[in-house]
C-alpha atoms as a PDB file:
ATOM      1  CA  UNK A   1      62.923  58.006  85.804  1.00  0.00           C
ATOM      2  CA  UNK A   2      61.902  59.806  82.883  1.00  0.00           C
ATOM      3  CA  UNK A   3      64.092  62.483  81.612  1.00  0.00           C
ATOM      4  CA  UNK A   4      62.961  65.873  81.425  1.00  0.00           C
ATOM      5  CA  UNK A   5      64.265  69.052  79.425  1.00  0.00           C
ATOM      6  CA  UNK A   6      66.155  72.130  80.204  1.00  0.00           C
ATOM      7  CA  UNK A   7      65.538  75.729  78.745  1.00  0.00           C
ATOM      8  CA  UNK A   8      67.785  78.537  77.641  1.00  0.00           C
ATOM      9  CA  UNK A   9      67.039  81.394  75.545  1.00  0.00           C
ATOM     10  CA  UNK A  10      69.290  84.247  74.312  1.00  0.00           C
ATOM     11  CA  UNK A  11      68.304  87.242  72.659  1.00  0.00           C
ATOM     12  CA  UNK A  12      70.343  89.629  69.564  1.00  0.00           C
ATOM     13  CA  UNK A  13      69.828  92.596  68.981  1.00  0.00           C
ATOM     14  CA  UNK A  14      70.920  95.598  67.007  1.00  0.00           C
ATOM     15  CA  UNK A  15      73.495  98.147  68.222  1.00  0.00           C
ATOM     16  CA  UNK A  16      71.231 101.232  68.006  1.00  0.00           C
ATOM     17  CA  UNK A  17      67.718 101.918  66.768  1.00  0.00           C
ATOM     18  CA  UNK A  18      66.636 105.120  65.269  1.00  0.00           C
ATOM     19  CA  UNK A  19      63.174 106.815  67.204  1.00  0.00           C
ATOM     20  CA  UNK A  20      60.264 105.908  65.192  1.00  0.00           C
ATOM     21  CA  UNK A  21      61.462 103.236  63.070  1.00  0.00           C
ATOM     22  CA  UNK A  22      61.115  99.221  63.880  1.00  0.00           C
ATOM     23  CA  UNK A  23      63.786  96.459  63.954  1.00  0.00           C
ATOM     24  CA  UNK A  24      64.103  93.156  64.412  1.00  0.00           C
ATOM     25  CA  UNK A  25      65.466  91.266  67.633  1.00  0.00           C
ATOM     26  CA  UNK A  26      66.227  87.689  67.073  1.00  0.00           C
ATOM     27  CA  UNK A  27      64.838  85.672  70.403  1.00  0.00           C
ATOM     28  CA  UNK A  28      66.239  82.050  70.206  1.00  0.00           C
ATOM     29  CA  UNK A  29      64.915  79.202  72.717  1.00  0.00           C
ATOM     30  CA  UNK A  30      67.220  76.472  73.123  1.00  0.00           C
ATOM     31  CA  UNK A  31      66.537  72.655  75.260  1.00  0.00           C
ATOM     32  CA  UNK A  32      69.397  71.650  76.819  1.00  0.00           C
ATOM     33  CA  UNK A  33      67.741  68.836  78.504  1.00  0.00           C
ATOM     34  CA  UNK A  34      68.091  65.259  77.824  1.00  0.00           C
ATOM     35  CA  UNK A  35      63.934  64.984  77.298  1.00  0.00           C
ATOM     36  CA  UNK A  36      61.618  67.149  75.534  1.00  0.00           C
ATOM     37  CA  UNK A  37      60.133  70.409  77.390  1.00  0.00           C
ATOM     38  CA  UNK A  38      56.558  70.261  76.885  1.00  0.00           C
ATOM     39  CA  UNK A  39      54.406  72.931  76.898  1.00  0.00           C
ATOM     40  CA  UNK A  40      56.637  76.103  76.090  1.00  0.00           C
ATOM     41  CA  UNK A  41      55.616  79.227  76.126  1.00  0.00           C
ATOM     42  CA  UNK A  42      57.256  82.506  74.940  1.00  0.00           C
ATOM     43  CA  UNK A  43      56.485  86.155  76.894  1.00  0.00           C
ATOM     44  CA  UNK A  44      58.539  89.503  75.676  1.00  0.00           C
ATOM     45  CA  UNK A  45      57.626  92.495  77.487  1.00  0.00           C
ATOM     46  CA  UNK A  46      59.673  95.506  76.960  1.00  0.00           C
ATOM     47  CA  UNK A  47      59.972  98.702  79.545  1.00  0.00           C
ATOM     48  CA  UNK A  48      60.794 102.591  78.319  1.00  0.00           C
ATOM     49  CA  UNK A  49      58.098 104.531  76.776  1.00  0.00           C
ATOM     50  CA  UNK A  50      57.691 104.148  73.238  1.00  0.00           C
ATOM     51  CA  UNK A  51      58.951 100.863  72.617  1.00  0.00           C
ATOM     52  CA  UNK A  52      56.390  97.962  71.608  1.00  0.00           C
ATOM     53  CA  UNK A  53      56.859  94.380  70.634  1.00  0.00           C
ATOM     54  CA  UNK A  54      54.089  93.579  67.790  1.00  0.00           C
ATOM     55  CA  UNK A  55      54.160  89.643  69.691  1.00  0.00           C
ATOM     56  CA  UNK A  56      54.019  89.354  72.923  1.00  0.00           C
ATOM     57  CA  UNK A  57      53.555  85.376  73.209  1.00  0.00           C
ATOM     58  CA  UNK A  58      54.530  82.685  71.278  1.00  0.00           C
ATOM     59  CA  UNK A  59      53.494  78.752  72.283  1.00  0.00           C
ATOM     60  CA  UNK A  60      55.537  75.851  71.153  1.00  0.00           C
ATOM     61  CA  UNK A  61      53.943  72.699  72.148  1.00  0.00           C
ATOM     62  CA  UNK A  62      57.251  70.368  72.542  1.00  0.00           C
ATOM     63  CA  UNK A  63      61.067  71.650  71.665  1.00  0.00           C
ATOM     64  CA  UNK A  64      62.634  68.239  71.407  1.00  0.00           C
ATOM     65  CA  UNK A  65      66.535  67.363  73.214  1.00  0.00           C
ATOM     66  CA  UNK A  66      68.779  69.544  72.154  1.00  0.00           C
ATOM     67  CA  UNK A  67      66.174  71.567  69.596  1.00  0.00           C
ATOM     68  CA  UNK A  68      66.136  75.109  69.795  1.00  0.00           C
ATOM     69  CA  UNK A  69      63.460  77.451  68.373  1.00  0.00           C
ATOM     70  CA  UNK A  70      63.859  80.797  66.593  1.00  0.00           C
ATOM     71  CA  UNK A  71      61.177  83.744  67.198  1.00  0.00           C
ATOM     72  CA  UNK A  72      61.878  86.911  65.192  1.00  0.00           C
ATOM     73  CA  UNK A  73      60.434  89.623  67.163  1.00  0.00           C
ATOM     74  CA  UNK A  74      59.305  93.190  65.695  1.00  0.00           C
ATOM     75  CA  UNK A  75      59.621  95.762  67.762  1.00  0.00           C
ATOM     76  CA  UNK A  76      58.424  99.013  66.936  1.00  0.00           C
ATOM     77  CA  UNK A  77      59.641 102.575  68.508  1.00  0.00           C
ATOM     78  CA  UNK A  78      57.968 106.005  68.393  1.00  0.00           C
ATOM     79  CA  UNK A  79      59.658 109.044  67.838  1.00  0.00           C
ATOM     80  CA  UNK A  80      59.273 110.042  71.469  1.00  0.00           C
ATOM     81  CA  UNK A  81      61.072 106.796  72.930  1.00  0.00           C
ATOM     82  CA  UNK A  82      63.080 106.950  75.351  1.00  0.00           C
ATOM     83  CA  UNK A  83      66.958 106.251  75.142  1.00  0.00           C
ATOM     84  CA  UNK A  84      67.340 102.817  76.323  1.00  0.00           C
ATOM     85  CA  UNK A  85      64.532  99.914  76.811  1.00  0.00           C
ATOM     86  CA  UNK A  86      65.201  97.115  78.155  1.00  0.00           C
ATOM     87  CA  UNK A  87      63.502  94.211  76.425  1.00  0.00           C
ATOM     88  CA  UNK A  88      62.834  91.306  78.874  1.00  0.00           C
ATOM     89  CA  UNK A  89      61.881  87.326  77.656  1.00  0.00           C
ATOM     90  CA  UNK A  90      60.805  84.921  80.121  1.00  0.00           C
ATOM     91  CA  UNK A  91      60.649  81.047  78.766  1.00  0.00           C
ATOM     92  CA  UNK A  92      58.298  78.684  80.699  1.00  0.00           C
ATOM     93  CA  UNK A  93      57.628  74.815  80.129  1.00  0.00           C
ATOM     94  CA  UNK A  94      55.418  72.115  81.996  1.00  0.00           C
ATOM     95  CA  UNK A  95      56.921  70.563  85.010  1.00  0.00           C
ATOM     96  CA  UNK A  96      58.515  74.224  86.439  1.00  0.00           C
ATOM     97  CA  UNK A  97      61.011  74.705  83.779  1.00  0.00           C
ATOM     98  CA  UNK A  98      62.488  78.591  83.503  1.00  0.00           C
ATOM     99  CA  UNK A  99      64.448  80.316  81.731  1.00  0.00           C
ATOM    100  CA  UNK A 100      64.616  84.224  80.987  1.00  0.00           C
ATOM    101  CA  UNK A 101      67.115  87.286  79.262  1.00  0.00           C
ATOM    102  CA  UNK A 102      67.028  90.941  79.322  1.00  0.00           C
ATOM    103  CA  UNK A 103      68.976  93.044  77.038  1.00  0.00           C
ATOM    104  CA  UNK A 104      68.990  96.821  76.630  1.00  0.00           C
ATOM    105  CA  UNK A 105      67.880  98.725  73.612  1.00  0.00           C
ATOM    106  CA  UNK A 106      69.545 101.891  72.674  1.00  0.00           C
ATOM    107  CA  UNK A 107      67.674 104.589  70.594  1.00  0.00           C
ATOM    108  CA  UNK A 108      69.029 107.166  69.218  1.00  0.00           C
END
């Protein structure tokens, strides 16, 4: 039986953003699986006007056993953003493997 990976992500993020300004939220995909996850691919959408990420997909061909793999997203605001966006990555690898994380964005 060949052994197959597992994917987790988790995503940082600054307190507080100021309107019109960009920061940087560190998105961090993780194989907990005992076999490689093939395949891998990276989608960031975020919701709330005003609030863009300048990448929405990053590929990764294999993360290895126990590899993880760091994406520094930019995400830019405008100064009529709204107060909180929610910033959503979804993880997908061959052979049905998942993994997503939200976490909210508060402008100020």
């Amino acid at each position: 039986m060949a052994r197959s990976g597992r994917l987790a992500v988790t995503i940082s993020r600054p307190r507080t953003v100021r309107r019109g300004s960009s920061t940087v939220t560190k998105v961090v995909v993780r194989n907990t699986g005992a076999g490689a996850a093939r395949s891998v691919r990276v989608r960031v959408t975020a919701a709330g006007k005003g609030v863009t990420p300048r990448t929405t997909t990053k590929s990764y061909t294999t993360v290895g056993a126990g590899r993880t793999r760091t994406l520094n997203l930019r995400l830019r605001t405008t100064r009529s953003a709204t107060k909180r966006s929610a910033v959503r990555v979804s993880v997908t690898g061959a052979g049905g493997l998942r993994a997503s994380a939200s976490t909210t964005l508060r402008l100020r």
